[in-house]
N, C-alpha and C. Protein backbone atom coordinates (compact mmCIF):
# COMPACT_ATOMS: atom_id res chain seq x y z
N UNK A 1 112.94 86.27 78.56
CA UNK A 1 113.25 86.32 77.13
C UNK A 1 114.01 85.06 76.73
N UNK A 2 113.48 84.45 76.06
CA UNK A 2 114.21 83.29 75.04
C UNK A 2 115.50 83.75 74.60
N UNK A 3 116.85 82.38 74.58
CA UNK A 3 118.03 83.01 74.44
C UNK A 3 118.06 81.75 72.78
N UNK A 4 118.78 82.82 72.21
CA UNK A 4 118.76 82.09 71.14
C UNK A 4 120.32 81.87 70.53
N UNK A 5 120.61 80.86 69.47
CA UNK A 5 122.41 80.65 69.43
C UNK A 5 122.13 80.55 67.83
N UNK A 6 123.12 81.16 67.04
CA UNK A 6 123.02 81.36 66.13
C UNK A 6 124.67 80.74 65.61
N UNK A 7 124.79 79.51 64.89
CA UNK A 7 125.29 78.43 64.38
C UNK A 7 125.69 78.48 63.23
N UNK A 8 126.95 78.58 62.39
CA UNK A 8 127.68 78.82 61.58
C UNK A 8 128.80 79.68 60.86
N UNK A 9 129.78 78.87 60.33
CA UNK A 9 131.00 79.06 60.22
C UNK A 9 131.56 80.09 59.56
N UNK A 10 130.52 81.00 58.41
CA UNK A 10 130.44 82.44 58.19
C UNK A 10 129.87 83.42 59.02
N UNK A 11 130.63 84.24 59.39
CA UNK A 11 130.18 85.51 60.33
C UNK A 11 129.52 86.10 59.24
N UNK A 12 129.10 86.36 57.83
CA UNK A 12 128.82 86.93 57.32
C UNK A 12 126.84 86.56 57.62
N UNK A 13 126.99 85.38 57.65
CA UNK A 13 125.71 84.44 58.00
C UNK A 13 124.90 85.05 59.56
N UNK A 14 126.04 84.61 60.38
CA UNK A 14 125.43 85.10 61.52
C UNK A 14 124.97 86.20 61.82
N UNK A 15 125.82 87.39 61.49
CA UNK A 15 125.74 89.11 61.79
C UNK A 15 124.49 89.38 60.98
N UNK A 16 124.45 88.60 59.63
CA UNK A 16 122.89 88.98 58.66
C UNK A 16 121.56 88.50 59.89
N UNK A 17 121.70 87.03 60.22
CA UNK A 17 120.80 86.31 60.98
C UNK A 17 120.15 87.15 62.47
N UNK A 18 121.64 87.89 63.10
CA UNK A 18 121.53 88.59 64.24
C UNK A 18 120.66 89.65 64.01
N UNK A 19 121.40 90.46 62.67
CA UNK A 19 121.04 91.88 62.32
C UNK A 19 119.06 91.61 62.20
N UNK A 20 118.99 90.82 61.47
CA UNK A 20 117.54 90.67 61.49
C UNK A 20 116.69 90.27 62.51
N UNK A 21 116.90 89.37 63.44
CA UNK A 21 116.25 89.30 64.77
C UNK A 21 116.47 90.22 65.88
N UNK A 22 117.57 91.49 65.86
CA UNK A 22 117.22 92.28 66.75
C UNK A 22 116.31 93.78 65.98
N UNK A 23 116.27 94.20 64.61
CA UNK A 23 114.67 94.37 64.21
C UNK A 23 113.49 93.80 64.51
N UNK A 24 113.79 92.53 64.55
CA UNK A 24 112.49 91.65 64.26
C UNK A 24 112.15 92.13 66.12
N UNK A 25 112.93 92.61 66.80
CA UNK A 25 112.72 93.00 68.18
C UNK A 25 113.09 92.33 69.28
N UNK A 26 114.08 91.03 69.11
CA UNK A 26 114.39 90.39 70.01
C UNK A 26 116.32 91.16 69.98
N UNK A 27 116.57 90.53 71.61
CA UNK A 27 117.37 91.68 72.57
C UNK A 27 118.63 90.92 71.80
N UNK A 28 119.86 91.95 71.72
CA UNK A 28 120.90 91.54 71.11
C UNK A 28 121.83 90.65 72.30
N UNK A 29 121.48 91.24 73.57
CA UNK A 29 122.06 90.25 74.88
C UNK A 29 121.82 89.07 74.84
N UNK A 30 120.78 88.66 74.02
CA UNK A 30 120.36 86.81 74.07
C UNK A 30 120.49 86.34 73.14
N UNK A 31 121.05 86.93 71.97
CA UNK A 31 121.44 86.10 71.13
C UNK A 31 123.14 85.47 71.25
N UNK A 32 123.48 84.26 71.59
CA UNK A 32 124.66 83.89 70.89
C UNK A 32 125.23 83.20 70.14
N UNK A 33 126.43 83.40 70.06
CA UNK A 33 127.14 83.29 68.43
C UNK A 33 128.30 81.74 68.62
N UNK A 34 128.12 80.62 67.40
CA UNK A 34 129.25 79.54 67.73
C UNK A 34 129.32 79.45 65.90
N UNK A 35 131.11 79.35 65.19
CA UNK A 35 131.07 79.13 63.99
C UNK A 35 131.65 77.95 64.13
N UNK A 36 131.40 76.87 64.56
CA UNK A 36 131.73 75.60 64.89
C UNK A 36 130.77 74.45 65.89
N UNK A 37 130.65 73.29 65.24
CA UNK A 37 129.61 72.42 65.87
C UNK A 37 130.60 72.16 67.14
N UNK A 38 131.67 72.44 67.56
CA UNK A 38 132.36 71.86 68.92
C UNK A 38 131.73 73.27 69.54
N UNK A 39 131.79 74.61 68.99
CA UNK A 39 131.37 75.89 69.73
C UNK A 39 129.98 75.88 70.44
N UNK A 40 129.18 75.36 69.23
CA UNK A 40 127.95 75.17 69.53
C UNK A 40 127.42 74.13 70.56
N UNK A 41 127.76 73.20 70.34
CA UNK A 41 127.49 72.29 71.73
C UNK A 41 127.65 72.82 73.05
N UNK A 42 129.60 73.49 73.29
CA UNK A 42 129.99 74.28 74.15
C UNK A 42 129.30 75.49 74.65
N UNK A 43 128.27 76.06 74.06
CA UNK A 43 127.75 77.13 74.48
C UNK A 43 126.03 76.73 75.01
N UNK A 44 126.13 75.69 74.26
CA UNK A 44 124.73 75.36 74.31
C UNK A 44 124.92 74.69 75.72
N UNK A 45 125.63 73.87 76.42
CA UNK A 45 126.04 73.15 77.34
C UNK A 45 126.04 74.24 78.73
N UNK A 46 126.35 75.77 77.97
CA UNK A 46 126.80 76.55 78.85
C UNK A 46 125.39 77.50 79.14
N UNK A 47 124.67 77.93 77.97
CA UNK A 47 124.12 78.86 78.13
C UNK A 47 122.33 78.36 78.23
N UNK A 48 122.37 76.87 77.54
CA UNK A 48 120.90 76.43 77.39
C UNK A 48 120.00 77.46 76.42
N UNK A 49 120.44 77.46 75.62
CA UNK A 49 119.20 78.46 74.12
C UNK A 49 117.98 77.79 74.30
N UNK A 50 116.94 77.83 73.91
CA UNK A 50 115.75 77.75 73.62
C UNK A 50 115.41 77.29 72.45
N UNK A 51 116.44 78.41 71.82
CA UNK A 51 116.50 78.27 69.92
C UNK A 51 117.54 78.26 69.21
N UNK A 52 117.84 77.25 68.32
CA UNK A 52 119.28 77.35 67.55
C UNK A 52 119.18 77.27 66.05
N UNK A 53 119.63 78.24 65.44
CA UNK A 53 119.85 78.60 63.73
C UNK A 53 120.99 77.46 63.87
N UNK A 54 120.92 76.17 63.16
CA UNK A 54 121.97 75.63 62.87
C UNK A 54 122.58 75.37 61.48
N UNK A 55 123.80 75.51 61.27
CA UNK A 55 124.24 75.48 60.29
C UNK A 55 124.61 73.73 59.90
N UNK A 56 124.84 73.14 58.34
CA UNK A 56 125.08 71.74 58.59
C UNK A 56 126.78 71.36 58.13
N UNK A 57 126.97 72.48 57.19
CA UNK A 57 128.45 72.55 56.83
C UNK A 57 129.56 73.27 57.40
N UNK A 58 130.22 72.70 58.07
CA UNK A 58 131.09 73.63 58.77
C UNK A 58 132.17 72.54 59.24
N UNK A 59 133.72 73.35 59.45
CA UNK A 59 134.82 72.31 59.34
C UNK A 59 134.87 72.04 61.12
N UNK A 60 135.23 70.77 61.10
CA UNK A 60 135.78 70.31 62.34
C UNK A 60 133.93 69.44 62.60
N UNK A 61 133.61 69.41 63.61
CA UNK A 61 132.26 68.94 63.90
C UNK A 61 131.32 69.77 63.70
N UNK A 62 130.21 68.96 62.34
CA UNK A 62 129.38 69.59 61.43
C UNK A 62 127.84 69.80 62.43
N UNK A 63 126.81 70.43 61.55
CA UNK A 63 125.81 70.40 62.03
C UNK A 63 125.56 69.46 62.23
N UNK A 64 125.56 68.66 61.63
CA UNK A 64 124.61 67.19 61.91
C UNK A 64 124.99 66.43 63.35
N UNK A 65 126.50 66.13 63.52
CA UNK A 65 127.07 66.07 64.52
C UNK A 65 126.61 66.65 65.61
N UNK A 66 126.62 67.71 66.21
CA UNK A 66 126.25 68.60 67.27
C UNK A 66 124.82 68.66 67.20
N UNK A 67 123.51 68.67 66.50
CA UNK A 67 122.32 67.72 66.28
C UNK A 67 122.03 66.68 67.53
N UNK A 68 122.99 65.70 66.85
CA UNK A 68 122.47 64.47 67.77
C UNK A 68 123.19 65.01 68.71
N UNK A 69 123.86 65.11 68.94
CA UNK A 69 124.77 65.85 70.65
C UNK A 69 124.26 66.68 71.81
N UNK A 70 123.54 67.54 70.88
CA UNK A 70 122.78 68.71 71.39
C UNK A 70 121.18 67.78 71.98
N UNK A 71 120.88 66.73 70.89
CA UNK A 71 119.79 66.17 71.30
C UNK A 71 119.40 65.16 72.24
N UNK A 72 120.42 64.68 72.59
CA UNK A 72 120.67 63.82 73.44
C UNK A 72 120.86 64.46 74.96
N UNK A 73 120.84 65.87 74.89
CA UNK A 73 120.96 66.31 76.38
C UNK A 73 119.32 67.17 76.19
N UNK A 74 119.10 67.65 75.49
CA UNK A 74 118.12 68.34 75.59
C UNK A 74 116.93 68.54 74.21
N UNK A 75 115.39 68.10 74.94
CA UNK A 75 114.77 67.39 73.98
C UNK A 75 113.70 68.38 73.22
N UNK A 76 113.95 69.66 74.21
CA UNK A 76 113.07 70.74 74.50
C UNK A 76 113.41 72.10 73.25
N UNK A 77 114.82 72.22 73.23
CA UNK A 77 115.25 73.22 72.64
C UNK A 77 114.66 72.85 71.33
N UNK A 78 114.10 74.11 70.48
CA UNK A 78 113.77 73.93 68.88
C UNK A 78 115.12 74.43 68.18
N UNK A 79 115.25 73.28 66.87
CA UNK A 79 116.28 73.37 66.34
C UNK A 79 116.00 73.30 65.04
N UNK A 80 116.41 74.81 64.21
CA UNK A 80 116.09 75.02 62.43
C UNK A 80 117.42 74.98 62.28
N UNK A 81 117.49 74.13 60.82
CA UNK A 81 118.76 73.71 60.31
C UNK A 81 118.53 74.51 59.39
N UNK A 82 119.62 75.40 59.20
CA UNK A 82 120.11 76.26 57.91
C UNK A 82 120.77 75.82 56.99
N UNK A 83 120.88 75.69 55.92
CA UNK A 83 121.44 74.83 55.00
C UNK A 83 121.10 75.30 53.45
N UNK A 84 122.71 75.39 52.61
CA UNK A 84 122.55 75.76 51.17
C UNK A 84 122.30 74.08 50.48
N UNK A 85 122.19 72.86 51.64
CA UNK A 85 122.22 71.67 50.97
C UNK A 85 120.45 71.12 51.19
N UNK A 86 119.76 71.30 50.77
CA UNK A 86 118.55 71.05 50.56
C UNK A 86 117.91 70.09 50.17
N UNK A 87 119.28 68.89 49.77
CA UNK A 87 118.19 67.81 49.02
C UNK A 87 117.51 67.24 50.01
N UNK A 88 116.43 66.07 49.41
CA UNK A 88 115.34 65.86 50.39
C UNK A 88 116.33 64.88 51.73
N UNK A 89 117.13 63.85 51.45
CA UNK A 89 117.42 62.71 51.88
C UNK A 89 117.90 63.32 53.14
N UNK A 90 118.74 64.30 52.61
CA UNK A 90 119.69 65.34 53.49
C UNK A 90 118.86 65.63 54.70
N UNK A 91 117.42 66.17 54.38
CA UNK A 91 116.66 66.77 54.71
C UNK A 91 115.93 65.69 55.70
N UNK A 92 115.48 64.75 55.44
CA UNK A 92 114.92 63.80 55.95
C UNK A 92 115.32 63.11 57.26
N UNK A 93 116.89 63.05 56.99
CA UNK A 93 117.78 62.42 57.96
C UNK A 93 118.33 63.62 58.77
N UNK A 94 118.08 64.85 58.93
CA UNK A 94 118.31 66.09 60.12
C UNK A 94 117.18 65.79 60.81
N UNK A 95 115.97 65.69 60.25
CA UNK A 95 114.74 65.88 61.04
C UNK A 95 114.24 64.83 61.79
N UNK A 96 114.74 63.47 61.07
CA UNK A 96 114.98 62.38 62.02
C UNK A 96 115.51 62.56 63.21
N UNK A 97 117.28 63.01 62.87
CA UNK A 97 117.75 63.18 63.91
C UNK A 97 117.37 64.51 64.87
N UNK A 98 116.36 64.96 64.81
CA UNK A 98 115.79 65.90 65.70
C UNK A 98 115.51 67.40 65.37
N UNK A 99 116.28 67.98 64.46
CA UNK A 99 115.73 69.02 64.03
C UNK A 99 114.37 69.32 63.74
N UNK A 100 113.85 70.21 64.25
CA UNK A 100 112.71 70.84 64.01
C UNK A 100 112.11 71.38 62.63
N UNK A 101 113.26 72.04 61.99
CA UNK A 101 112.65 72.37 61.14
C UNK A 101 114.20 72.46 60.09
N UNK A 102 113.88 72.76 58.65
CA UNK A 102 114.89 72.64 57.73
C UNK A 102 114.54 74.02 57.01
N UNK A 103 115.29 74.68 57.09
CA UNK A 103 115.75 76.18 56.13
C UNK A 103 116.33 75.97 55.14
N UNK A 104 116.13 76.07 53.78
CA UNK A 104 117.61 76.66 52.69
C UNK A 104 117.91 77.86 52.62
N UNK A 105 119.33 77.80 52.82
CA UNK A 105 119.76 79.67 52.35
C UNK A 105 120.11 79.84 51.36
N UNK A 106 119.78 81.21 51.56
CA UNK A 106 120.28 82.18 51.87
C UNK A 106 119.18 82.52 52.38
N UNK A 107 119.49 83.65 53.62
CA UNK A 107 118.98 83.61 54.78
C UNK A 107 118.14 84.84 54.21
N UNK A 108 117.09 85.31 54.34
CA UNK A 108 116.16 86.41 54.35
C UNK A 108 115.25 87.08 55.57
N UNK A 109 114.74 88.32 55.69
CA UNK A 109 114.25 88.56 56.70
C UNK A 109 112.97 87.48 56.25
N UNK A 110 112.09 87.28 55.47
CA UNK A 110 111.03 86.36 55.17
C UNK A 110 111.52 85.30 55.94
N UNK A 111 112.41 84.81 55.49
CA UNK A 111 112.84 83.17 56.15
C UNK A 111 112.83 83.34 57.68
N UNK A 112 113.56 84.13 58.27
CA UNK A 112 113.92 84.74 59.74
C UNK A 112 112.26 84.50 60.28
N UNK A 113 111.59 85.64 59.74
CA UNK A 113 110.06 85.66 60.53
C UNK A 113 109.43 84.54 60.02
N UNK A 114 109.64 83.61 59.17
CA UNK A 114 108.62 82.59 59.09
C UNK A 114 109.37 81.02 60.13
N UNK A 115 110.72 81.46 60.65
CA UNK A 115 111.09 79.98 61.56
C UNK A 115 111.18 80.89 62.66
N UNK A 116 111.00 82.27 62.78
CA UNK A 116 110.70 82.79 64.31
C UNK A 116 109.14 82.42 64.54
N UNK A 117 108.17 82.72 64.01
CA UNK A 117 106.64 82.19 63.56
C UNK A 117 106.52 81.01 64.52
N UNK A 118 107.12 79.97 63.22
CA UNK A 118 106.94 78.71 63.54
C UNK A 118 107.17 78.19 65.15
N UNK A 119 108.75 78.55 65.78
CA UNK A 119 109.21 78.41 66.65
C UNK A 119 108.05 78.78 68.05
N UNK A 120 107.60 80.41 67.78
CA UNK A 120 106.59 81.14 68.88
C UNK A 120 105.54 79.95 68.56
N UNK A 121 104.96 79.61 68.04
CA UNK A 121 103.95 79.05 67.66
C UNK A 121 103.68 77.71 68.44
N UNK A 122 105.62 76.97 68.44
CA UNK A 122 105.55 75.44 69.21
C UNK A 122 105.45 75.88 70.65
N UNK A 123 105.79 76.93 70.71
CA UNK A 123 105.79 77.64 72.44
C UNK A 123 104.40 77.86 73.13
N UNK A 124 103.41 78.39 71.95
CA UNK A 124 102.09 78.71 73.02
C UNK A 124 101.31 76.62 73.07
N UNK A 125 101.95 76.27 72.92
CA UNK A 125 101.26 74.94 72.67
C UNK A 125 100.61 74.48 74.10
């Protein structure tokens, strides 16, 4: 089972994000939780996800930050950036720096199954 890390500085964000991928049928044991880009690196360093919901605003070291950090060790993991900041430039320069894919929130089960989709999808490749 794919372990997945779910990235940002509202728990209100994450517990919605969680709550919907263990419906969507994936195990609540593999999902984990960082509300900080220093957390996230740290866990990612620790646990190796597969998949990371990343958030881009968050205090101390942002998404974008932990991005290139995260990408520089590992080229494999798919990475959707969650984000209420959507403009394109914004947008342009995550995916440069390696993100996979770009989300705006607010987070929905639609949104959930269409970057779980996407994600299964880079997997049977």
């Amino acid at each position: 089972m794919n372990k997945i890390l779910l990235v940002d500085d509202s728990r209100f964000v994450r517990n919605t994000t969680k709550k919907i991928l263990v419906e969507m049928g994936y195990d609540e044991s593999i999902i984990y939780e960082a509300s900080t880009g220093e957390e996230a690196i740290a866990v990612h360093d620790k646990e190796r996800p597969d998949f990371i919901f990343l958030d881009l605003l968050m205090p101390g070291i942002g998404g974008e930050e932990a991005l290139k950090e995260i990408r520089a060790t590992d080229k494999d993991c798919f990475i959707s950036i969650l984000s209420s900041n959507f403009q394109k430039p914004v947008q342009d320069r995550v995916l440069k720096s390696g993100a996979n894919l770009f989300v705006e929130k607010t987070i929905t089960i639609d949104k959930v199954k269409e970057v779980m989709d996407k994600y299964e999808s880079t997997r049977k490749l």
